[in-house]
Protein backbone atom coordinates (compact mmCIF):
# COMPACT_ATOMS: atom_id res chain seq x y z
CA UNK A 1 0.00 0.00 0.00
CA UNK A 2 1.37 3.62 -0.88
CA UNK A 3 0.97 6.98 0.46
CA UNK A 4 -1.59 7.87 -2.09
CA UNK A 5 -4.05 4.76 -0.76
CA UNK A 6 -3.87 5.72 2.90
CA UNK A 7 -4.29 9.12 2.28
CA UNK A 8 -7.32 8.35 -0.17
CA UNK A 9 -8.68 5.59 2.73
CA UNK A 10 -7.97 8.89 5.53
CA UNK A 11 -9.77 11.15 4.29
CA UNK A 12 -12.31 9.58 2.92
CA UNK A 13 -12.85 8.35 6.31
CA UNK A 14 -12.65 12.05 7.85
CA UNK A 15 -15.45 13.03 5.60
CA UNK A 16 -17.67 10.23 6.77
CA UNK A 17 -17.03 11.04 10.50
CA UNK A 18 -17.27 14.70 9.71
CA UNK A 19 -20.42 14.72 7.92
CA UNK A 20 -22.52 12.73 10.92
CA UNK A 21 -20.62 15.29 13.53
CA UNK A 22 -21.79 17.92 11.94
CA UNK A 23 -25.55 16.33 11.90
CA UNK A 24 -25.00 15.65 15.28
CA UNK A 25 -23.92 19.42 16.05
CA UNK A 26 -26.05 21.81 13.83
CA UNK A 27 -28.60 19.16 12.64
CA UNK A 28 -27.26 19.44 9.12
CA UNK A 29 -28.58 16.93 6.89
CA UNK A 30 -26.33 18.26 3.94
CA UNK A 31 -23.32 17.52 5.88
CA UNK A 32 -24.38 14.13 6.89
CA UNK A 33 -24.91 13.15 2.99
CA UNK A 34 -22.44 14.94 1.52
CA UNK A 35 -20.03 13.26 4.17
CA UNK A 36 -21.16 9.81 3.78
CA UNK A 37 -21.13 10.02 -0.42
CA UNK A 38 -17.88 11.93 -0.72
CA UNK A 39 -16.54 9.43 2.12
CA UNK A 40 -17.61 6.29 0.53
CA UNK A 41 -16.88 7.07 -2.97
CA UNK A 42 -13.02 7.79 -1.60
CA UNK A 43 -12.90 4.73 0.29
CA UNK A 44 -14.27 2.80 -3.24
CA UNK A 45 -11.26 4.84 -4.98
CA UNK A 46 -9.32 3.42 -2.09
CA UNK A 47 -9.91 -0.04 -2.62
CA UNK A 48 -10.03 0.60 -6.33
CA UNK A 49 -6.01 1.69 -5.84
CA UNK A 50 -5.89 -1.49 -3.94
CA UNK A 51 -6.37 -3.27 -7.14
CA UNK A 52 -4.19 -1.38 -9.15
CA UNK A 53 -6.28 0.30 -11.01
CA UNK A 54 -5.57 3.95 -12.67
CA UNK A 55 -9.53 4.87 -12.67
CA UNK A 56 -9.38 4.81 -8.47
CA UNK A 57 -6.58 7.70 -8.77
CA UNK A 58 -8.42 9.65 -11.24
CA UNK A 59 -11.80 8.89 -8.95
CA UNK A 60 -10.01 10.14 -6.00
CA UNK A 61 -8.59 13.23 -7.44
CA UNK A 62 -12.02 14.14 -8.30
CA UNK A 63 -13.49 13.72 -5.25
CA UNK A 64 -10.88 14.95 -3.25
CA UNK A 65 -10.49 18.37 -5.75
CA UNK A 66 -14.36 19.18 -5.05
CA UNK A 67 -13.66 18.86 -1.35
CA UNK A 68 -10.48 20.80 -1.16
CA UNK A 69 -12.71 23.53 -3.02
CA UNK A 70 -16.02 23.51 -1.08
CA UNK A 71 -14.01 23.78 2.01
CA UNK A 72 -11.90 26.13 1.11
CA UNK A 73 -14.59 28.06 0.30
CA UNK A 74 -16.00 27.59 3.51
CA UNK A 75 -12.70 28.70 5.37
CA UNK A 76 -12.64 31.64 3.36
CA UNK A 77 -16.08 32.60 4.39
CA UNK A 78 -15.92 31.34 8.17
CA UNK A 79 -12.75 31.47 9.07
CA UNK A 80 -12.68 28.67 11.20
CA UNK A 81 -9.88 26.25 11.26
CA UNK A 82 -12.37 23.18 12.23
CA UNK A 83 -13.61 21.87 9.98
CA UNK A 84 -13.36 24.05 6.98
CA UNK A 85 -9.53 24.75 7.12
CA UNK A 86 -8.24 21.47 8.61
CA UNK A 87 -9.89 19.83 5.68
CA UNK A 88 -8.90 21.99 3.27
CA UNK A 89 -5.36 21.14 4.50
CA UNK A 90 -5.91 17.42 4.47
CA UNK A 91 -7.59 17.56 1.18
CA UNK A 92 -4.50 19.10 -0.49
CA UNK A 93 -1.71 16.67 1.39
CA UNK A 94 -4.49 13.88 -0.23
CA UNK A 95 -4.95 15.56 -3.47
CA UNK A 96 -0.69 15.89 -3.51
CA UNK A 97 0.02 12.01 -2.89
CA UNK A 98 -2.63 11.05 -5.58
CA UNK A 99 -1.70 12.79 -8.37
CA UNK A 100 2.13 12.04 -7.56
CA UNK A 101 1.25 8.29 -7.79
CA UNK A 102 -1.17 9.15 -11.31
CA UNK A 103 2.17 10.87 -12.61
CA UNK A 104 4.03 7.60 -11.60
CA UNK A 105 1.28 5.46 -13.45
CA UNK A 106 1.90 7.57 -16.54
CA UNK A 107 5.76 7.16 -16.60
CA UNK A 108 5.42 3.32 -16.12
């Protein structure tokens, strides 16, 4: 397993748990959903990787480049580090080990 896989698995994991906390805390359905479908389509990408196959980078990259904006975004306008910044943070480190291991694919 590389770098790109755990950090796929992590934070698609993180958007799962953050998605029901933030039901649990404001009562915000959108977060719950949007958590749980972002979160198990990057675990899927995960296990895709697993595989070894390109489509789960791509999948991930995706997925991970619509987070990194909609919370960034949302940091912008809030200004609070939790959640909005720490997963804007995460979602780049994710989005960085991904697209490293795509551009490995390609040279091979």
């Amino acid at each position: 397993m590389n770098f790109a896989i755990g950090a796929t698995f992590t934070y698609g994991i993180l958007s799962i748990i953050g998605g029901i906390i933030g039901y649990i805390q404001a009562g915000s359905k959108v977060s719950l959903f949007s958590g749980i479908i972002s979160g198990i389509l990057l675990v899927c990408a995960g296990i895709i990787q697993l595989q070894g196959q390109v489509w789960g980078l791509i999948l991930a990259s995706i997925i991970t480049s619509v987070l990194v904006v909609v919370f960034a975004l949302r940091f912008q306008k809030t200004r609070k580090l939790m959640p909005a910044g720490l997963m804007t943070v995460l979602g780049i480190v994710t989005l960085v080990f991904v697209v490293s291991q795509a551009f490995k694919y390609q040279a091979n």
